[in-house]
C-alpha atoms as a PDB file:
ATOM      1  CA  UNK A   1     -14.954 133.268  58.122  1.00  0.00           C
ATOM      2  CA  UNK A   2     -18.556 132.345  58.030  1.00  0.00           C
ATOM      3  CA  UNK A   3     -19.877 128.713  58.334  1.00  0.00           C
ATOM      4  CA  UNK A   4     -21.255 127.638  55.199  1.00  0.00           C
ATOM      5  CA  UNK A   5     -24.469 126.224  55.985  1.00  0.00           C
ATOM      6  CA  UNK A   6     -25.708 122.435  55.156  1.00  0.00           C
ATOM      7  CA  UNK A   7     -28.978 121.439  54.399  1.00  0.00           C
ATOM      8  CA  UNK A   8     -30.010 117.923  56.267  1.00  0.00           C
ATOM      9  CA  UNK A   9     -32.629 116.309  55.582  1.00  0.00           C
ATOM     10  CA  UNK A  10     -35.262 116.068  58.055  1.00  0.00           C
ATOM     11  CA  UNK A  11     -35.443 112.019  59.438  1.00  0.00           C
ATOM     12  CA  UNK A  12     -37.889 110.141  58.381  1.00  0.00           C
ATOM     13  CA  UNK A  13     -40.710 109.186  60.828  1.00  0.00           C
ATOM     14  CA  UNK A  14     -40.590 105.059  60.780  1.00  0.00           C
ATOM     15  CA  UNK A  15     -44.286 103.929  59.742  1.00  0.00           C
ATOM     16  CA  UNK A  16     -45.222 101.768  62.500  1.00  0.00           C
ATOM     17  CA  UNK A  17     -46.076  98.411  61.162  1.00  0.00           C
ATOM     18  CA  UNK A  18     -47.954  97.198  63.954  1.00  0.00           C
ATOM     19  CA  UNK A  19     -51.203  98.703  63.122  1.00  0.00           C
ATOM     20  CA  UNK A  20     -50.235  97.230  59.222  1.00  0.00           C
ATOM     21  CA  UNK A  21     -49.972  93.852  60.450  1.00  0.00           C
ATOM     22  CA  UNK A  22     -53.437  93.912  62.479  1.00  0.00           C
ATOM     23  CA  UNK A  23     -55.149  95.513  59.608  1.00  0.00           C
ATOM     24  CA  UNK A  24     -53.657  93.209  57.274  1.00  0.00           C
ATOM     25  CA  UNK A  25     -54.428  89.903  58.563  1.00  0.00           C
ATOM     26  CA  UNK A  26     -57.909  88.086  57.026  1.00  0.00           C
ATOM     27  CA  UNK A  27     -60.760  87.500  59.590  1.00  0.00           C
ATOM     28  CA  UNK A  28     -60.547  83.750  60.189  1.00  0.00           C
ATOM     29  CA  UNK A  29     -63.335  82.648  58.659  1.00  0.00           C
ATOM     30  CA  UNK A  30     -65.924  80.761  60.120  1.00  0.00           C
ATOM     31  CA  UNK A  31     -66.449  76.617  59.118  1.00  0.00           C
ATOM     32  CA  UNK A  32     -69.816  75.630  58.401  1.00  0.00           C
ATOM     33  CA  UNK A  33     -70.757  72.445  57.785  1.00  0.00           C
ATOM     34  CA  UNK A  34     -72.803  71.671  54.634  1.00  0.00           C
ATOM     35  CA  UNK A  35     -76.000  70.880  54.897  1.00  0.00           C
ATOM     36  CA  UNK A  36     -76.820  71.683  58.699  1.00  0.00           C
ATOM     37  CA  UNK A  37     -79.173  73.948  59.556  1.00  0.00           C
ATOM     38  CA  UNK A  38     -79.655  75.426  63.351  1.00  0.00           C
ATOM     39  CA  UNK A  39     -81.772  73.724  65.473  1.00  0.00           C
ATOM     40  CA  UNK A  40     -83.517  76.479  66.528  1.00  0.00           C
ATOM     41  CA  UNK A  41     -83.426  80.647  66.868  1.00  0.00           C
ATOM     42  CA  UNK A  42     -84.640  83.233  68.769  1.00  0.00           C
ATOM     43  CA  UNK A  43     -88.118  83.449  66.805  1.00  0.00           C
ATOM     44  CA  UNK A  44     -88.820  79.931  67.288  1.00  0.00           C
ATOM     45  CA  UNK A  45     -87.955  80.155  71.200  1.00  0.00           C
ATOM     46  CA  UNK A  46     -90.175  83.226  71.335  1.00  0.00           C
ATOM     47  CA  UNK A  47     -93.024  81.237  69.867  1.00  0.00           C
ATOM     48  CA  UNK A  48     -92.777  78.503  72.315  1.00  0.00           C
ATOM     49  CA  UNK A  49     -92.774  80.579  75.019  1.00  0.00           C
ATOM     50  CA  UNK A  50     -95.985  82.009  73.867  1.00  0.00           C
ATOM     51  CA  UNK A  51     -97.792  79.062  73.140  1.00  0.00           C
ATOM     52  CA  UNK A  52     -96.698  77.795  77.202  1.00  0.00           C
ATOM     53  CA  UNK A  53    -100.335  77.861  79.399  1.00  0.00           C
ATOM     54  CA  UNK A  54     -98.646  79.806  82.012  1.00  0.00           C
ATOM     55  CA  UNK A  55     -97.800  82.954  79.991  1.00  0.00           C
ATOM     56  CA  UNK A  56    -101.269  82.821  78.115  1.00  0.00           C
ATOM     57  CA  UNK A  57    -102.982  82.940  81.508  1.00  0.00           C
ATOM     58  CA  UNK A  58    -100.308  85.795  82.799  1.00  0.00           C
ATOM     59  CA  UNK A  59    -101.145  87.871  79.373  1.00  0.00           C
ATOM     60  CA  UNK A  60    -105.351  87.367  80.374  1.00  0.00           C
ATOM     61  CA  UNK A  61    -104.494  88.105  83.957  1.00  0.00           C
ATOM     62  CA  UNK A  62    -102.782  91.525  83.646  1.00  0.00           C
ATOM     63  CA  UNK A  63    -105.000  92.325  80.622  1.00  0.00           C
ATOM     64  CA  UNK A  64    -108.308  92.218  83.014  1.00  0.00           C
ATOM     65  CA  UNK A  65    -106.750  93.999  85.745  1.00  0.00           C
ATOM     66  CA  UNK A  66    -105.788  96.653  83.193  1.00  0.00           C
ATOM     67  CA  UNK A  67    -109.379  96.794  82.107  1.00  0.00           C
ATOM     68  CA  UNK A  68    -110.765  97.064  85.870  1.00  0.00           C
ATOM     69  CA  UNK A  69    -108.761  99.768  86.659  1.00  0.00           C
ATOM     70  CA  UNK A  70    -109.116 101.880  83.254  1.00  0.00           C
ATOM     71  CA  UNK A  71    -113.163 101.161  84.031  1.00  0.00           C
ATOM     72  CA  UNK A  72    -112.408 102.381  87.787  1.00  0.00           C
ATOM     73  CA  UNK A  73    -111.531 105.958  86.567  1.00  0.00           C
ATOM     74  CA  UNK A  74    -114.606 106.159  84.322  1.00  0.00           C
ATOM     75  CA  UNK A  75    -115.371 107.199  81.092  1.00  0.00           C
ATOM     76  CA  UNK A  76    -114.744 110.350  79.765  1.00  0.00           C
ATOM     77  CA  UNK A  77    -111.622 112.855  79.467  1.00  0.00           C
ATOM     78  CA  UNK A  78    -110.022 111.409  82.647  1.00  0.00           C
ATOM     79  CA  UNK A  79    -110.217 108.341  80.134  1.00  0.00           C
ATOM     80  CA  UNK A  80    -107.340 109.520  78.803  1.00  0.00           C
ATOM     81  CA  UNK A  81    -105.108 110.962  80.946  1.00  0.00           C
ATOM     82  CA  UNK A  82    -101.444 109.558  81.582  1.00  0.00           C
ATOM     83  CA  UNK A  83    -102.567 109.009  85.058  1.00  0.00           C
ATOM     84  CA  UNK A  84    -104.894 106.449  84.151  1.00  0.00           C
ATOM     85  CA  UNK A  85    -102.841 104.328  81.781  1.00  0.00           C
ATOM     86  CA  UNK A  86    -100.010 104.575  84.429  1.00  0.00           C
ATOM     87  CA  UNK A  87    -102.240 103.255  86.873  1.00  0.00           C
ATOM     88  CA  UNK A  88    -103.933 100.441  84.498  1.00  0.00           C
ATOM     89  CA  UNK A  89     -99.931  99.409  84.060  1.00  0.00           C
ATOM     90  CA  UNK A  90     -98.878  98.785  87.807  1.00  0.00           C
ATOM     91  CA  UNK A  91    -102.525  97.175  88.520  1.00  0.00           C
ATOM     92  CA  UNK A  92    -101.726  94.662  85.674  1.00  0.00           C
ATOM     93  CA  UNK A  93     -98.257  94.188  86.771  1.00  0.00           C
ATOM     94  CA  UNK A  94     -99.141  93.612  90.384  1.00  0.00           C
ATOM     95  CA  UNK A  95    -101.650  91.434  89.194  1.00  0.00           C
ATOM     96  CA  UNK A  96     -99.095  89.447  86.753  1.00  0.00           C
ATOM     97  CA  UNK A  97     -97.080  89.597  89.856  1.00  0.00           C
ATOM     98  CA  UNK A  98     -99.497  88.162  92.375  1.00  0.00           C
ATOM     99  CA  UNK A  99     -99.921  85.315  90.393  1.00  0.00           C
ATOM    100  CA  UNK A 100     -96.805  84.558  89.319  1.00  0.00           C
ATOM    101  CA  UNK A 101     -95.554  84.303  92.983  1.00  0.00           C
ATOM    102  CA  UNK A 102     -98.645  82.044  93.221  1.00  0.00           C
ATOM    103  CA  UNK A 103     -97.760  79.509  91.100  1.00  0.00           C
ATOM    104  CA  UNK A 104     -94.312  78.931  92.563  1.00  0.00           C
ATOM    105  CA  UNK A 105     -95.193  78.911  95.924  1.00  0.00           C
ATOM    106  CA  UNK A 106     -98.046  76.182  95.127  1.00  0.00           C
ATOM    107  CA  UNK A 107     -95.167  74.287  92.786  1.00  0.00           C
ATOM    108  CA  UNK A 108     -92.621  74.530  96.016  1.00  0.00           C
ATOM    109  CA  UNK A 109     -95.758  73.487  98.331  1.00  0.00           C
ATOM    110  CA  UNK A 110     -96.466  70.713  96.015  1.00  0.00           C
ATOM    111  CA  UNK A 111     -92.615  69.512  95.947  1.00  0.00           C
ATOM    112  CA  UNK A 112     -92.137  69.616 100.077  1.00  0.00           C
ATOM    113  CA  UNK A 113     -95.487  67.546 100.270  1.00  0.00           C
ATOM    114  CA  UNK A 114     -94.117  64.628  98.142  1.00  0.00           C
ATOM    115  CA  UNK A 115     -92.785  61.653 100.118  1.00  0.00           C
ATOM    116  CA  UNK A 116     -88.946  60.869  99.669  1.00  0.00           C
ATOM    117  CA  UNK A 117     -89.101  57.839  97.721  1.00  0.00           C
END
């Protein structure tokens, strides 16, 4: 006698509702109040950083040590080699450097010097 043979039915997978239930839930959304705008944003803090005396003078400093040491190498082809722009770069840094280690060390000078009132 043979076995007569049943079909099953394979088992369903069970969706995972997990991944449903993240997906499904609304970002909260954000309350704004009416009629308030921000105080101020990046562009704005940008600008008054630019506008402060010390960063003008750092901008003029490293620009003319850039220009001394581009007029160093001379004119001509060398003018334009990587080597010289590299170079103009770290003079201007060390230059923006020197005097930005300047101006705190006069500011913490000028701090130890006051008497404790």
């Amino acid at each position: 006698m043979a076995k007569a043979a049943t079909a099953k039915a394979p088992k369903a997978k069970k969706k995972s509702t997990k991944a449903l239930k993240a997906a499904a839930k609304p970002a909260p959304a954000k309350a704004k109040k009416a009629g308030k705008k921000p105080t101020s944003n990046a562009s704005d803090t940008l600008w008054k950083l630019a506008e402060h005396p010390l960063i003008g003078e750092l901008l003029a400093v490293g620009a003319t040590a850039a220009v001394a040491a581009l007029a160093e190498q001379g004119s001509g082809k060398k003018h334009r080699s990587s080597k010289t722009v590299k170079a103009a770069g770290k003079a201007a840094a060390a230059a923006i450097g020197a005097r930005l280690i300047s101006e705190f060390t006069e500011g913490a000078a000028k701090k130890a010097i006051k008497p404790a009132k």
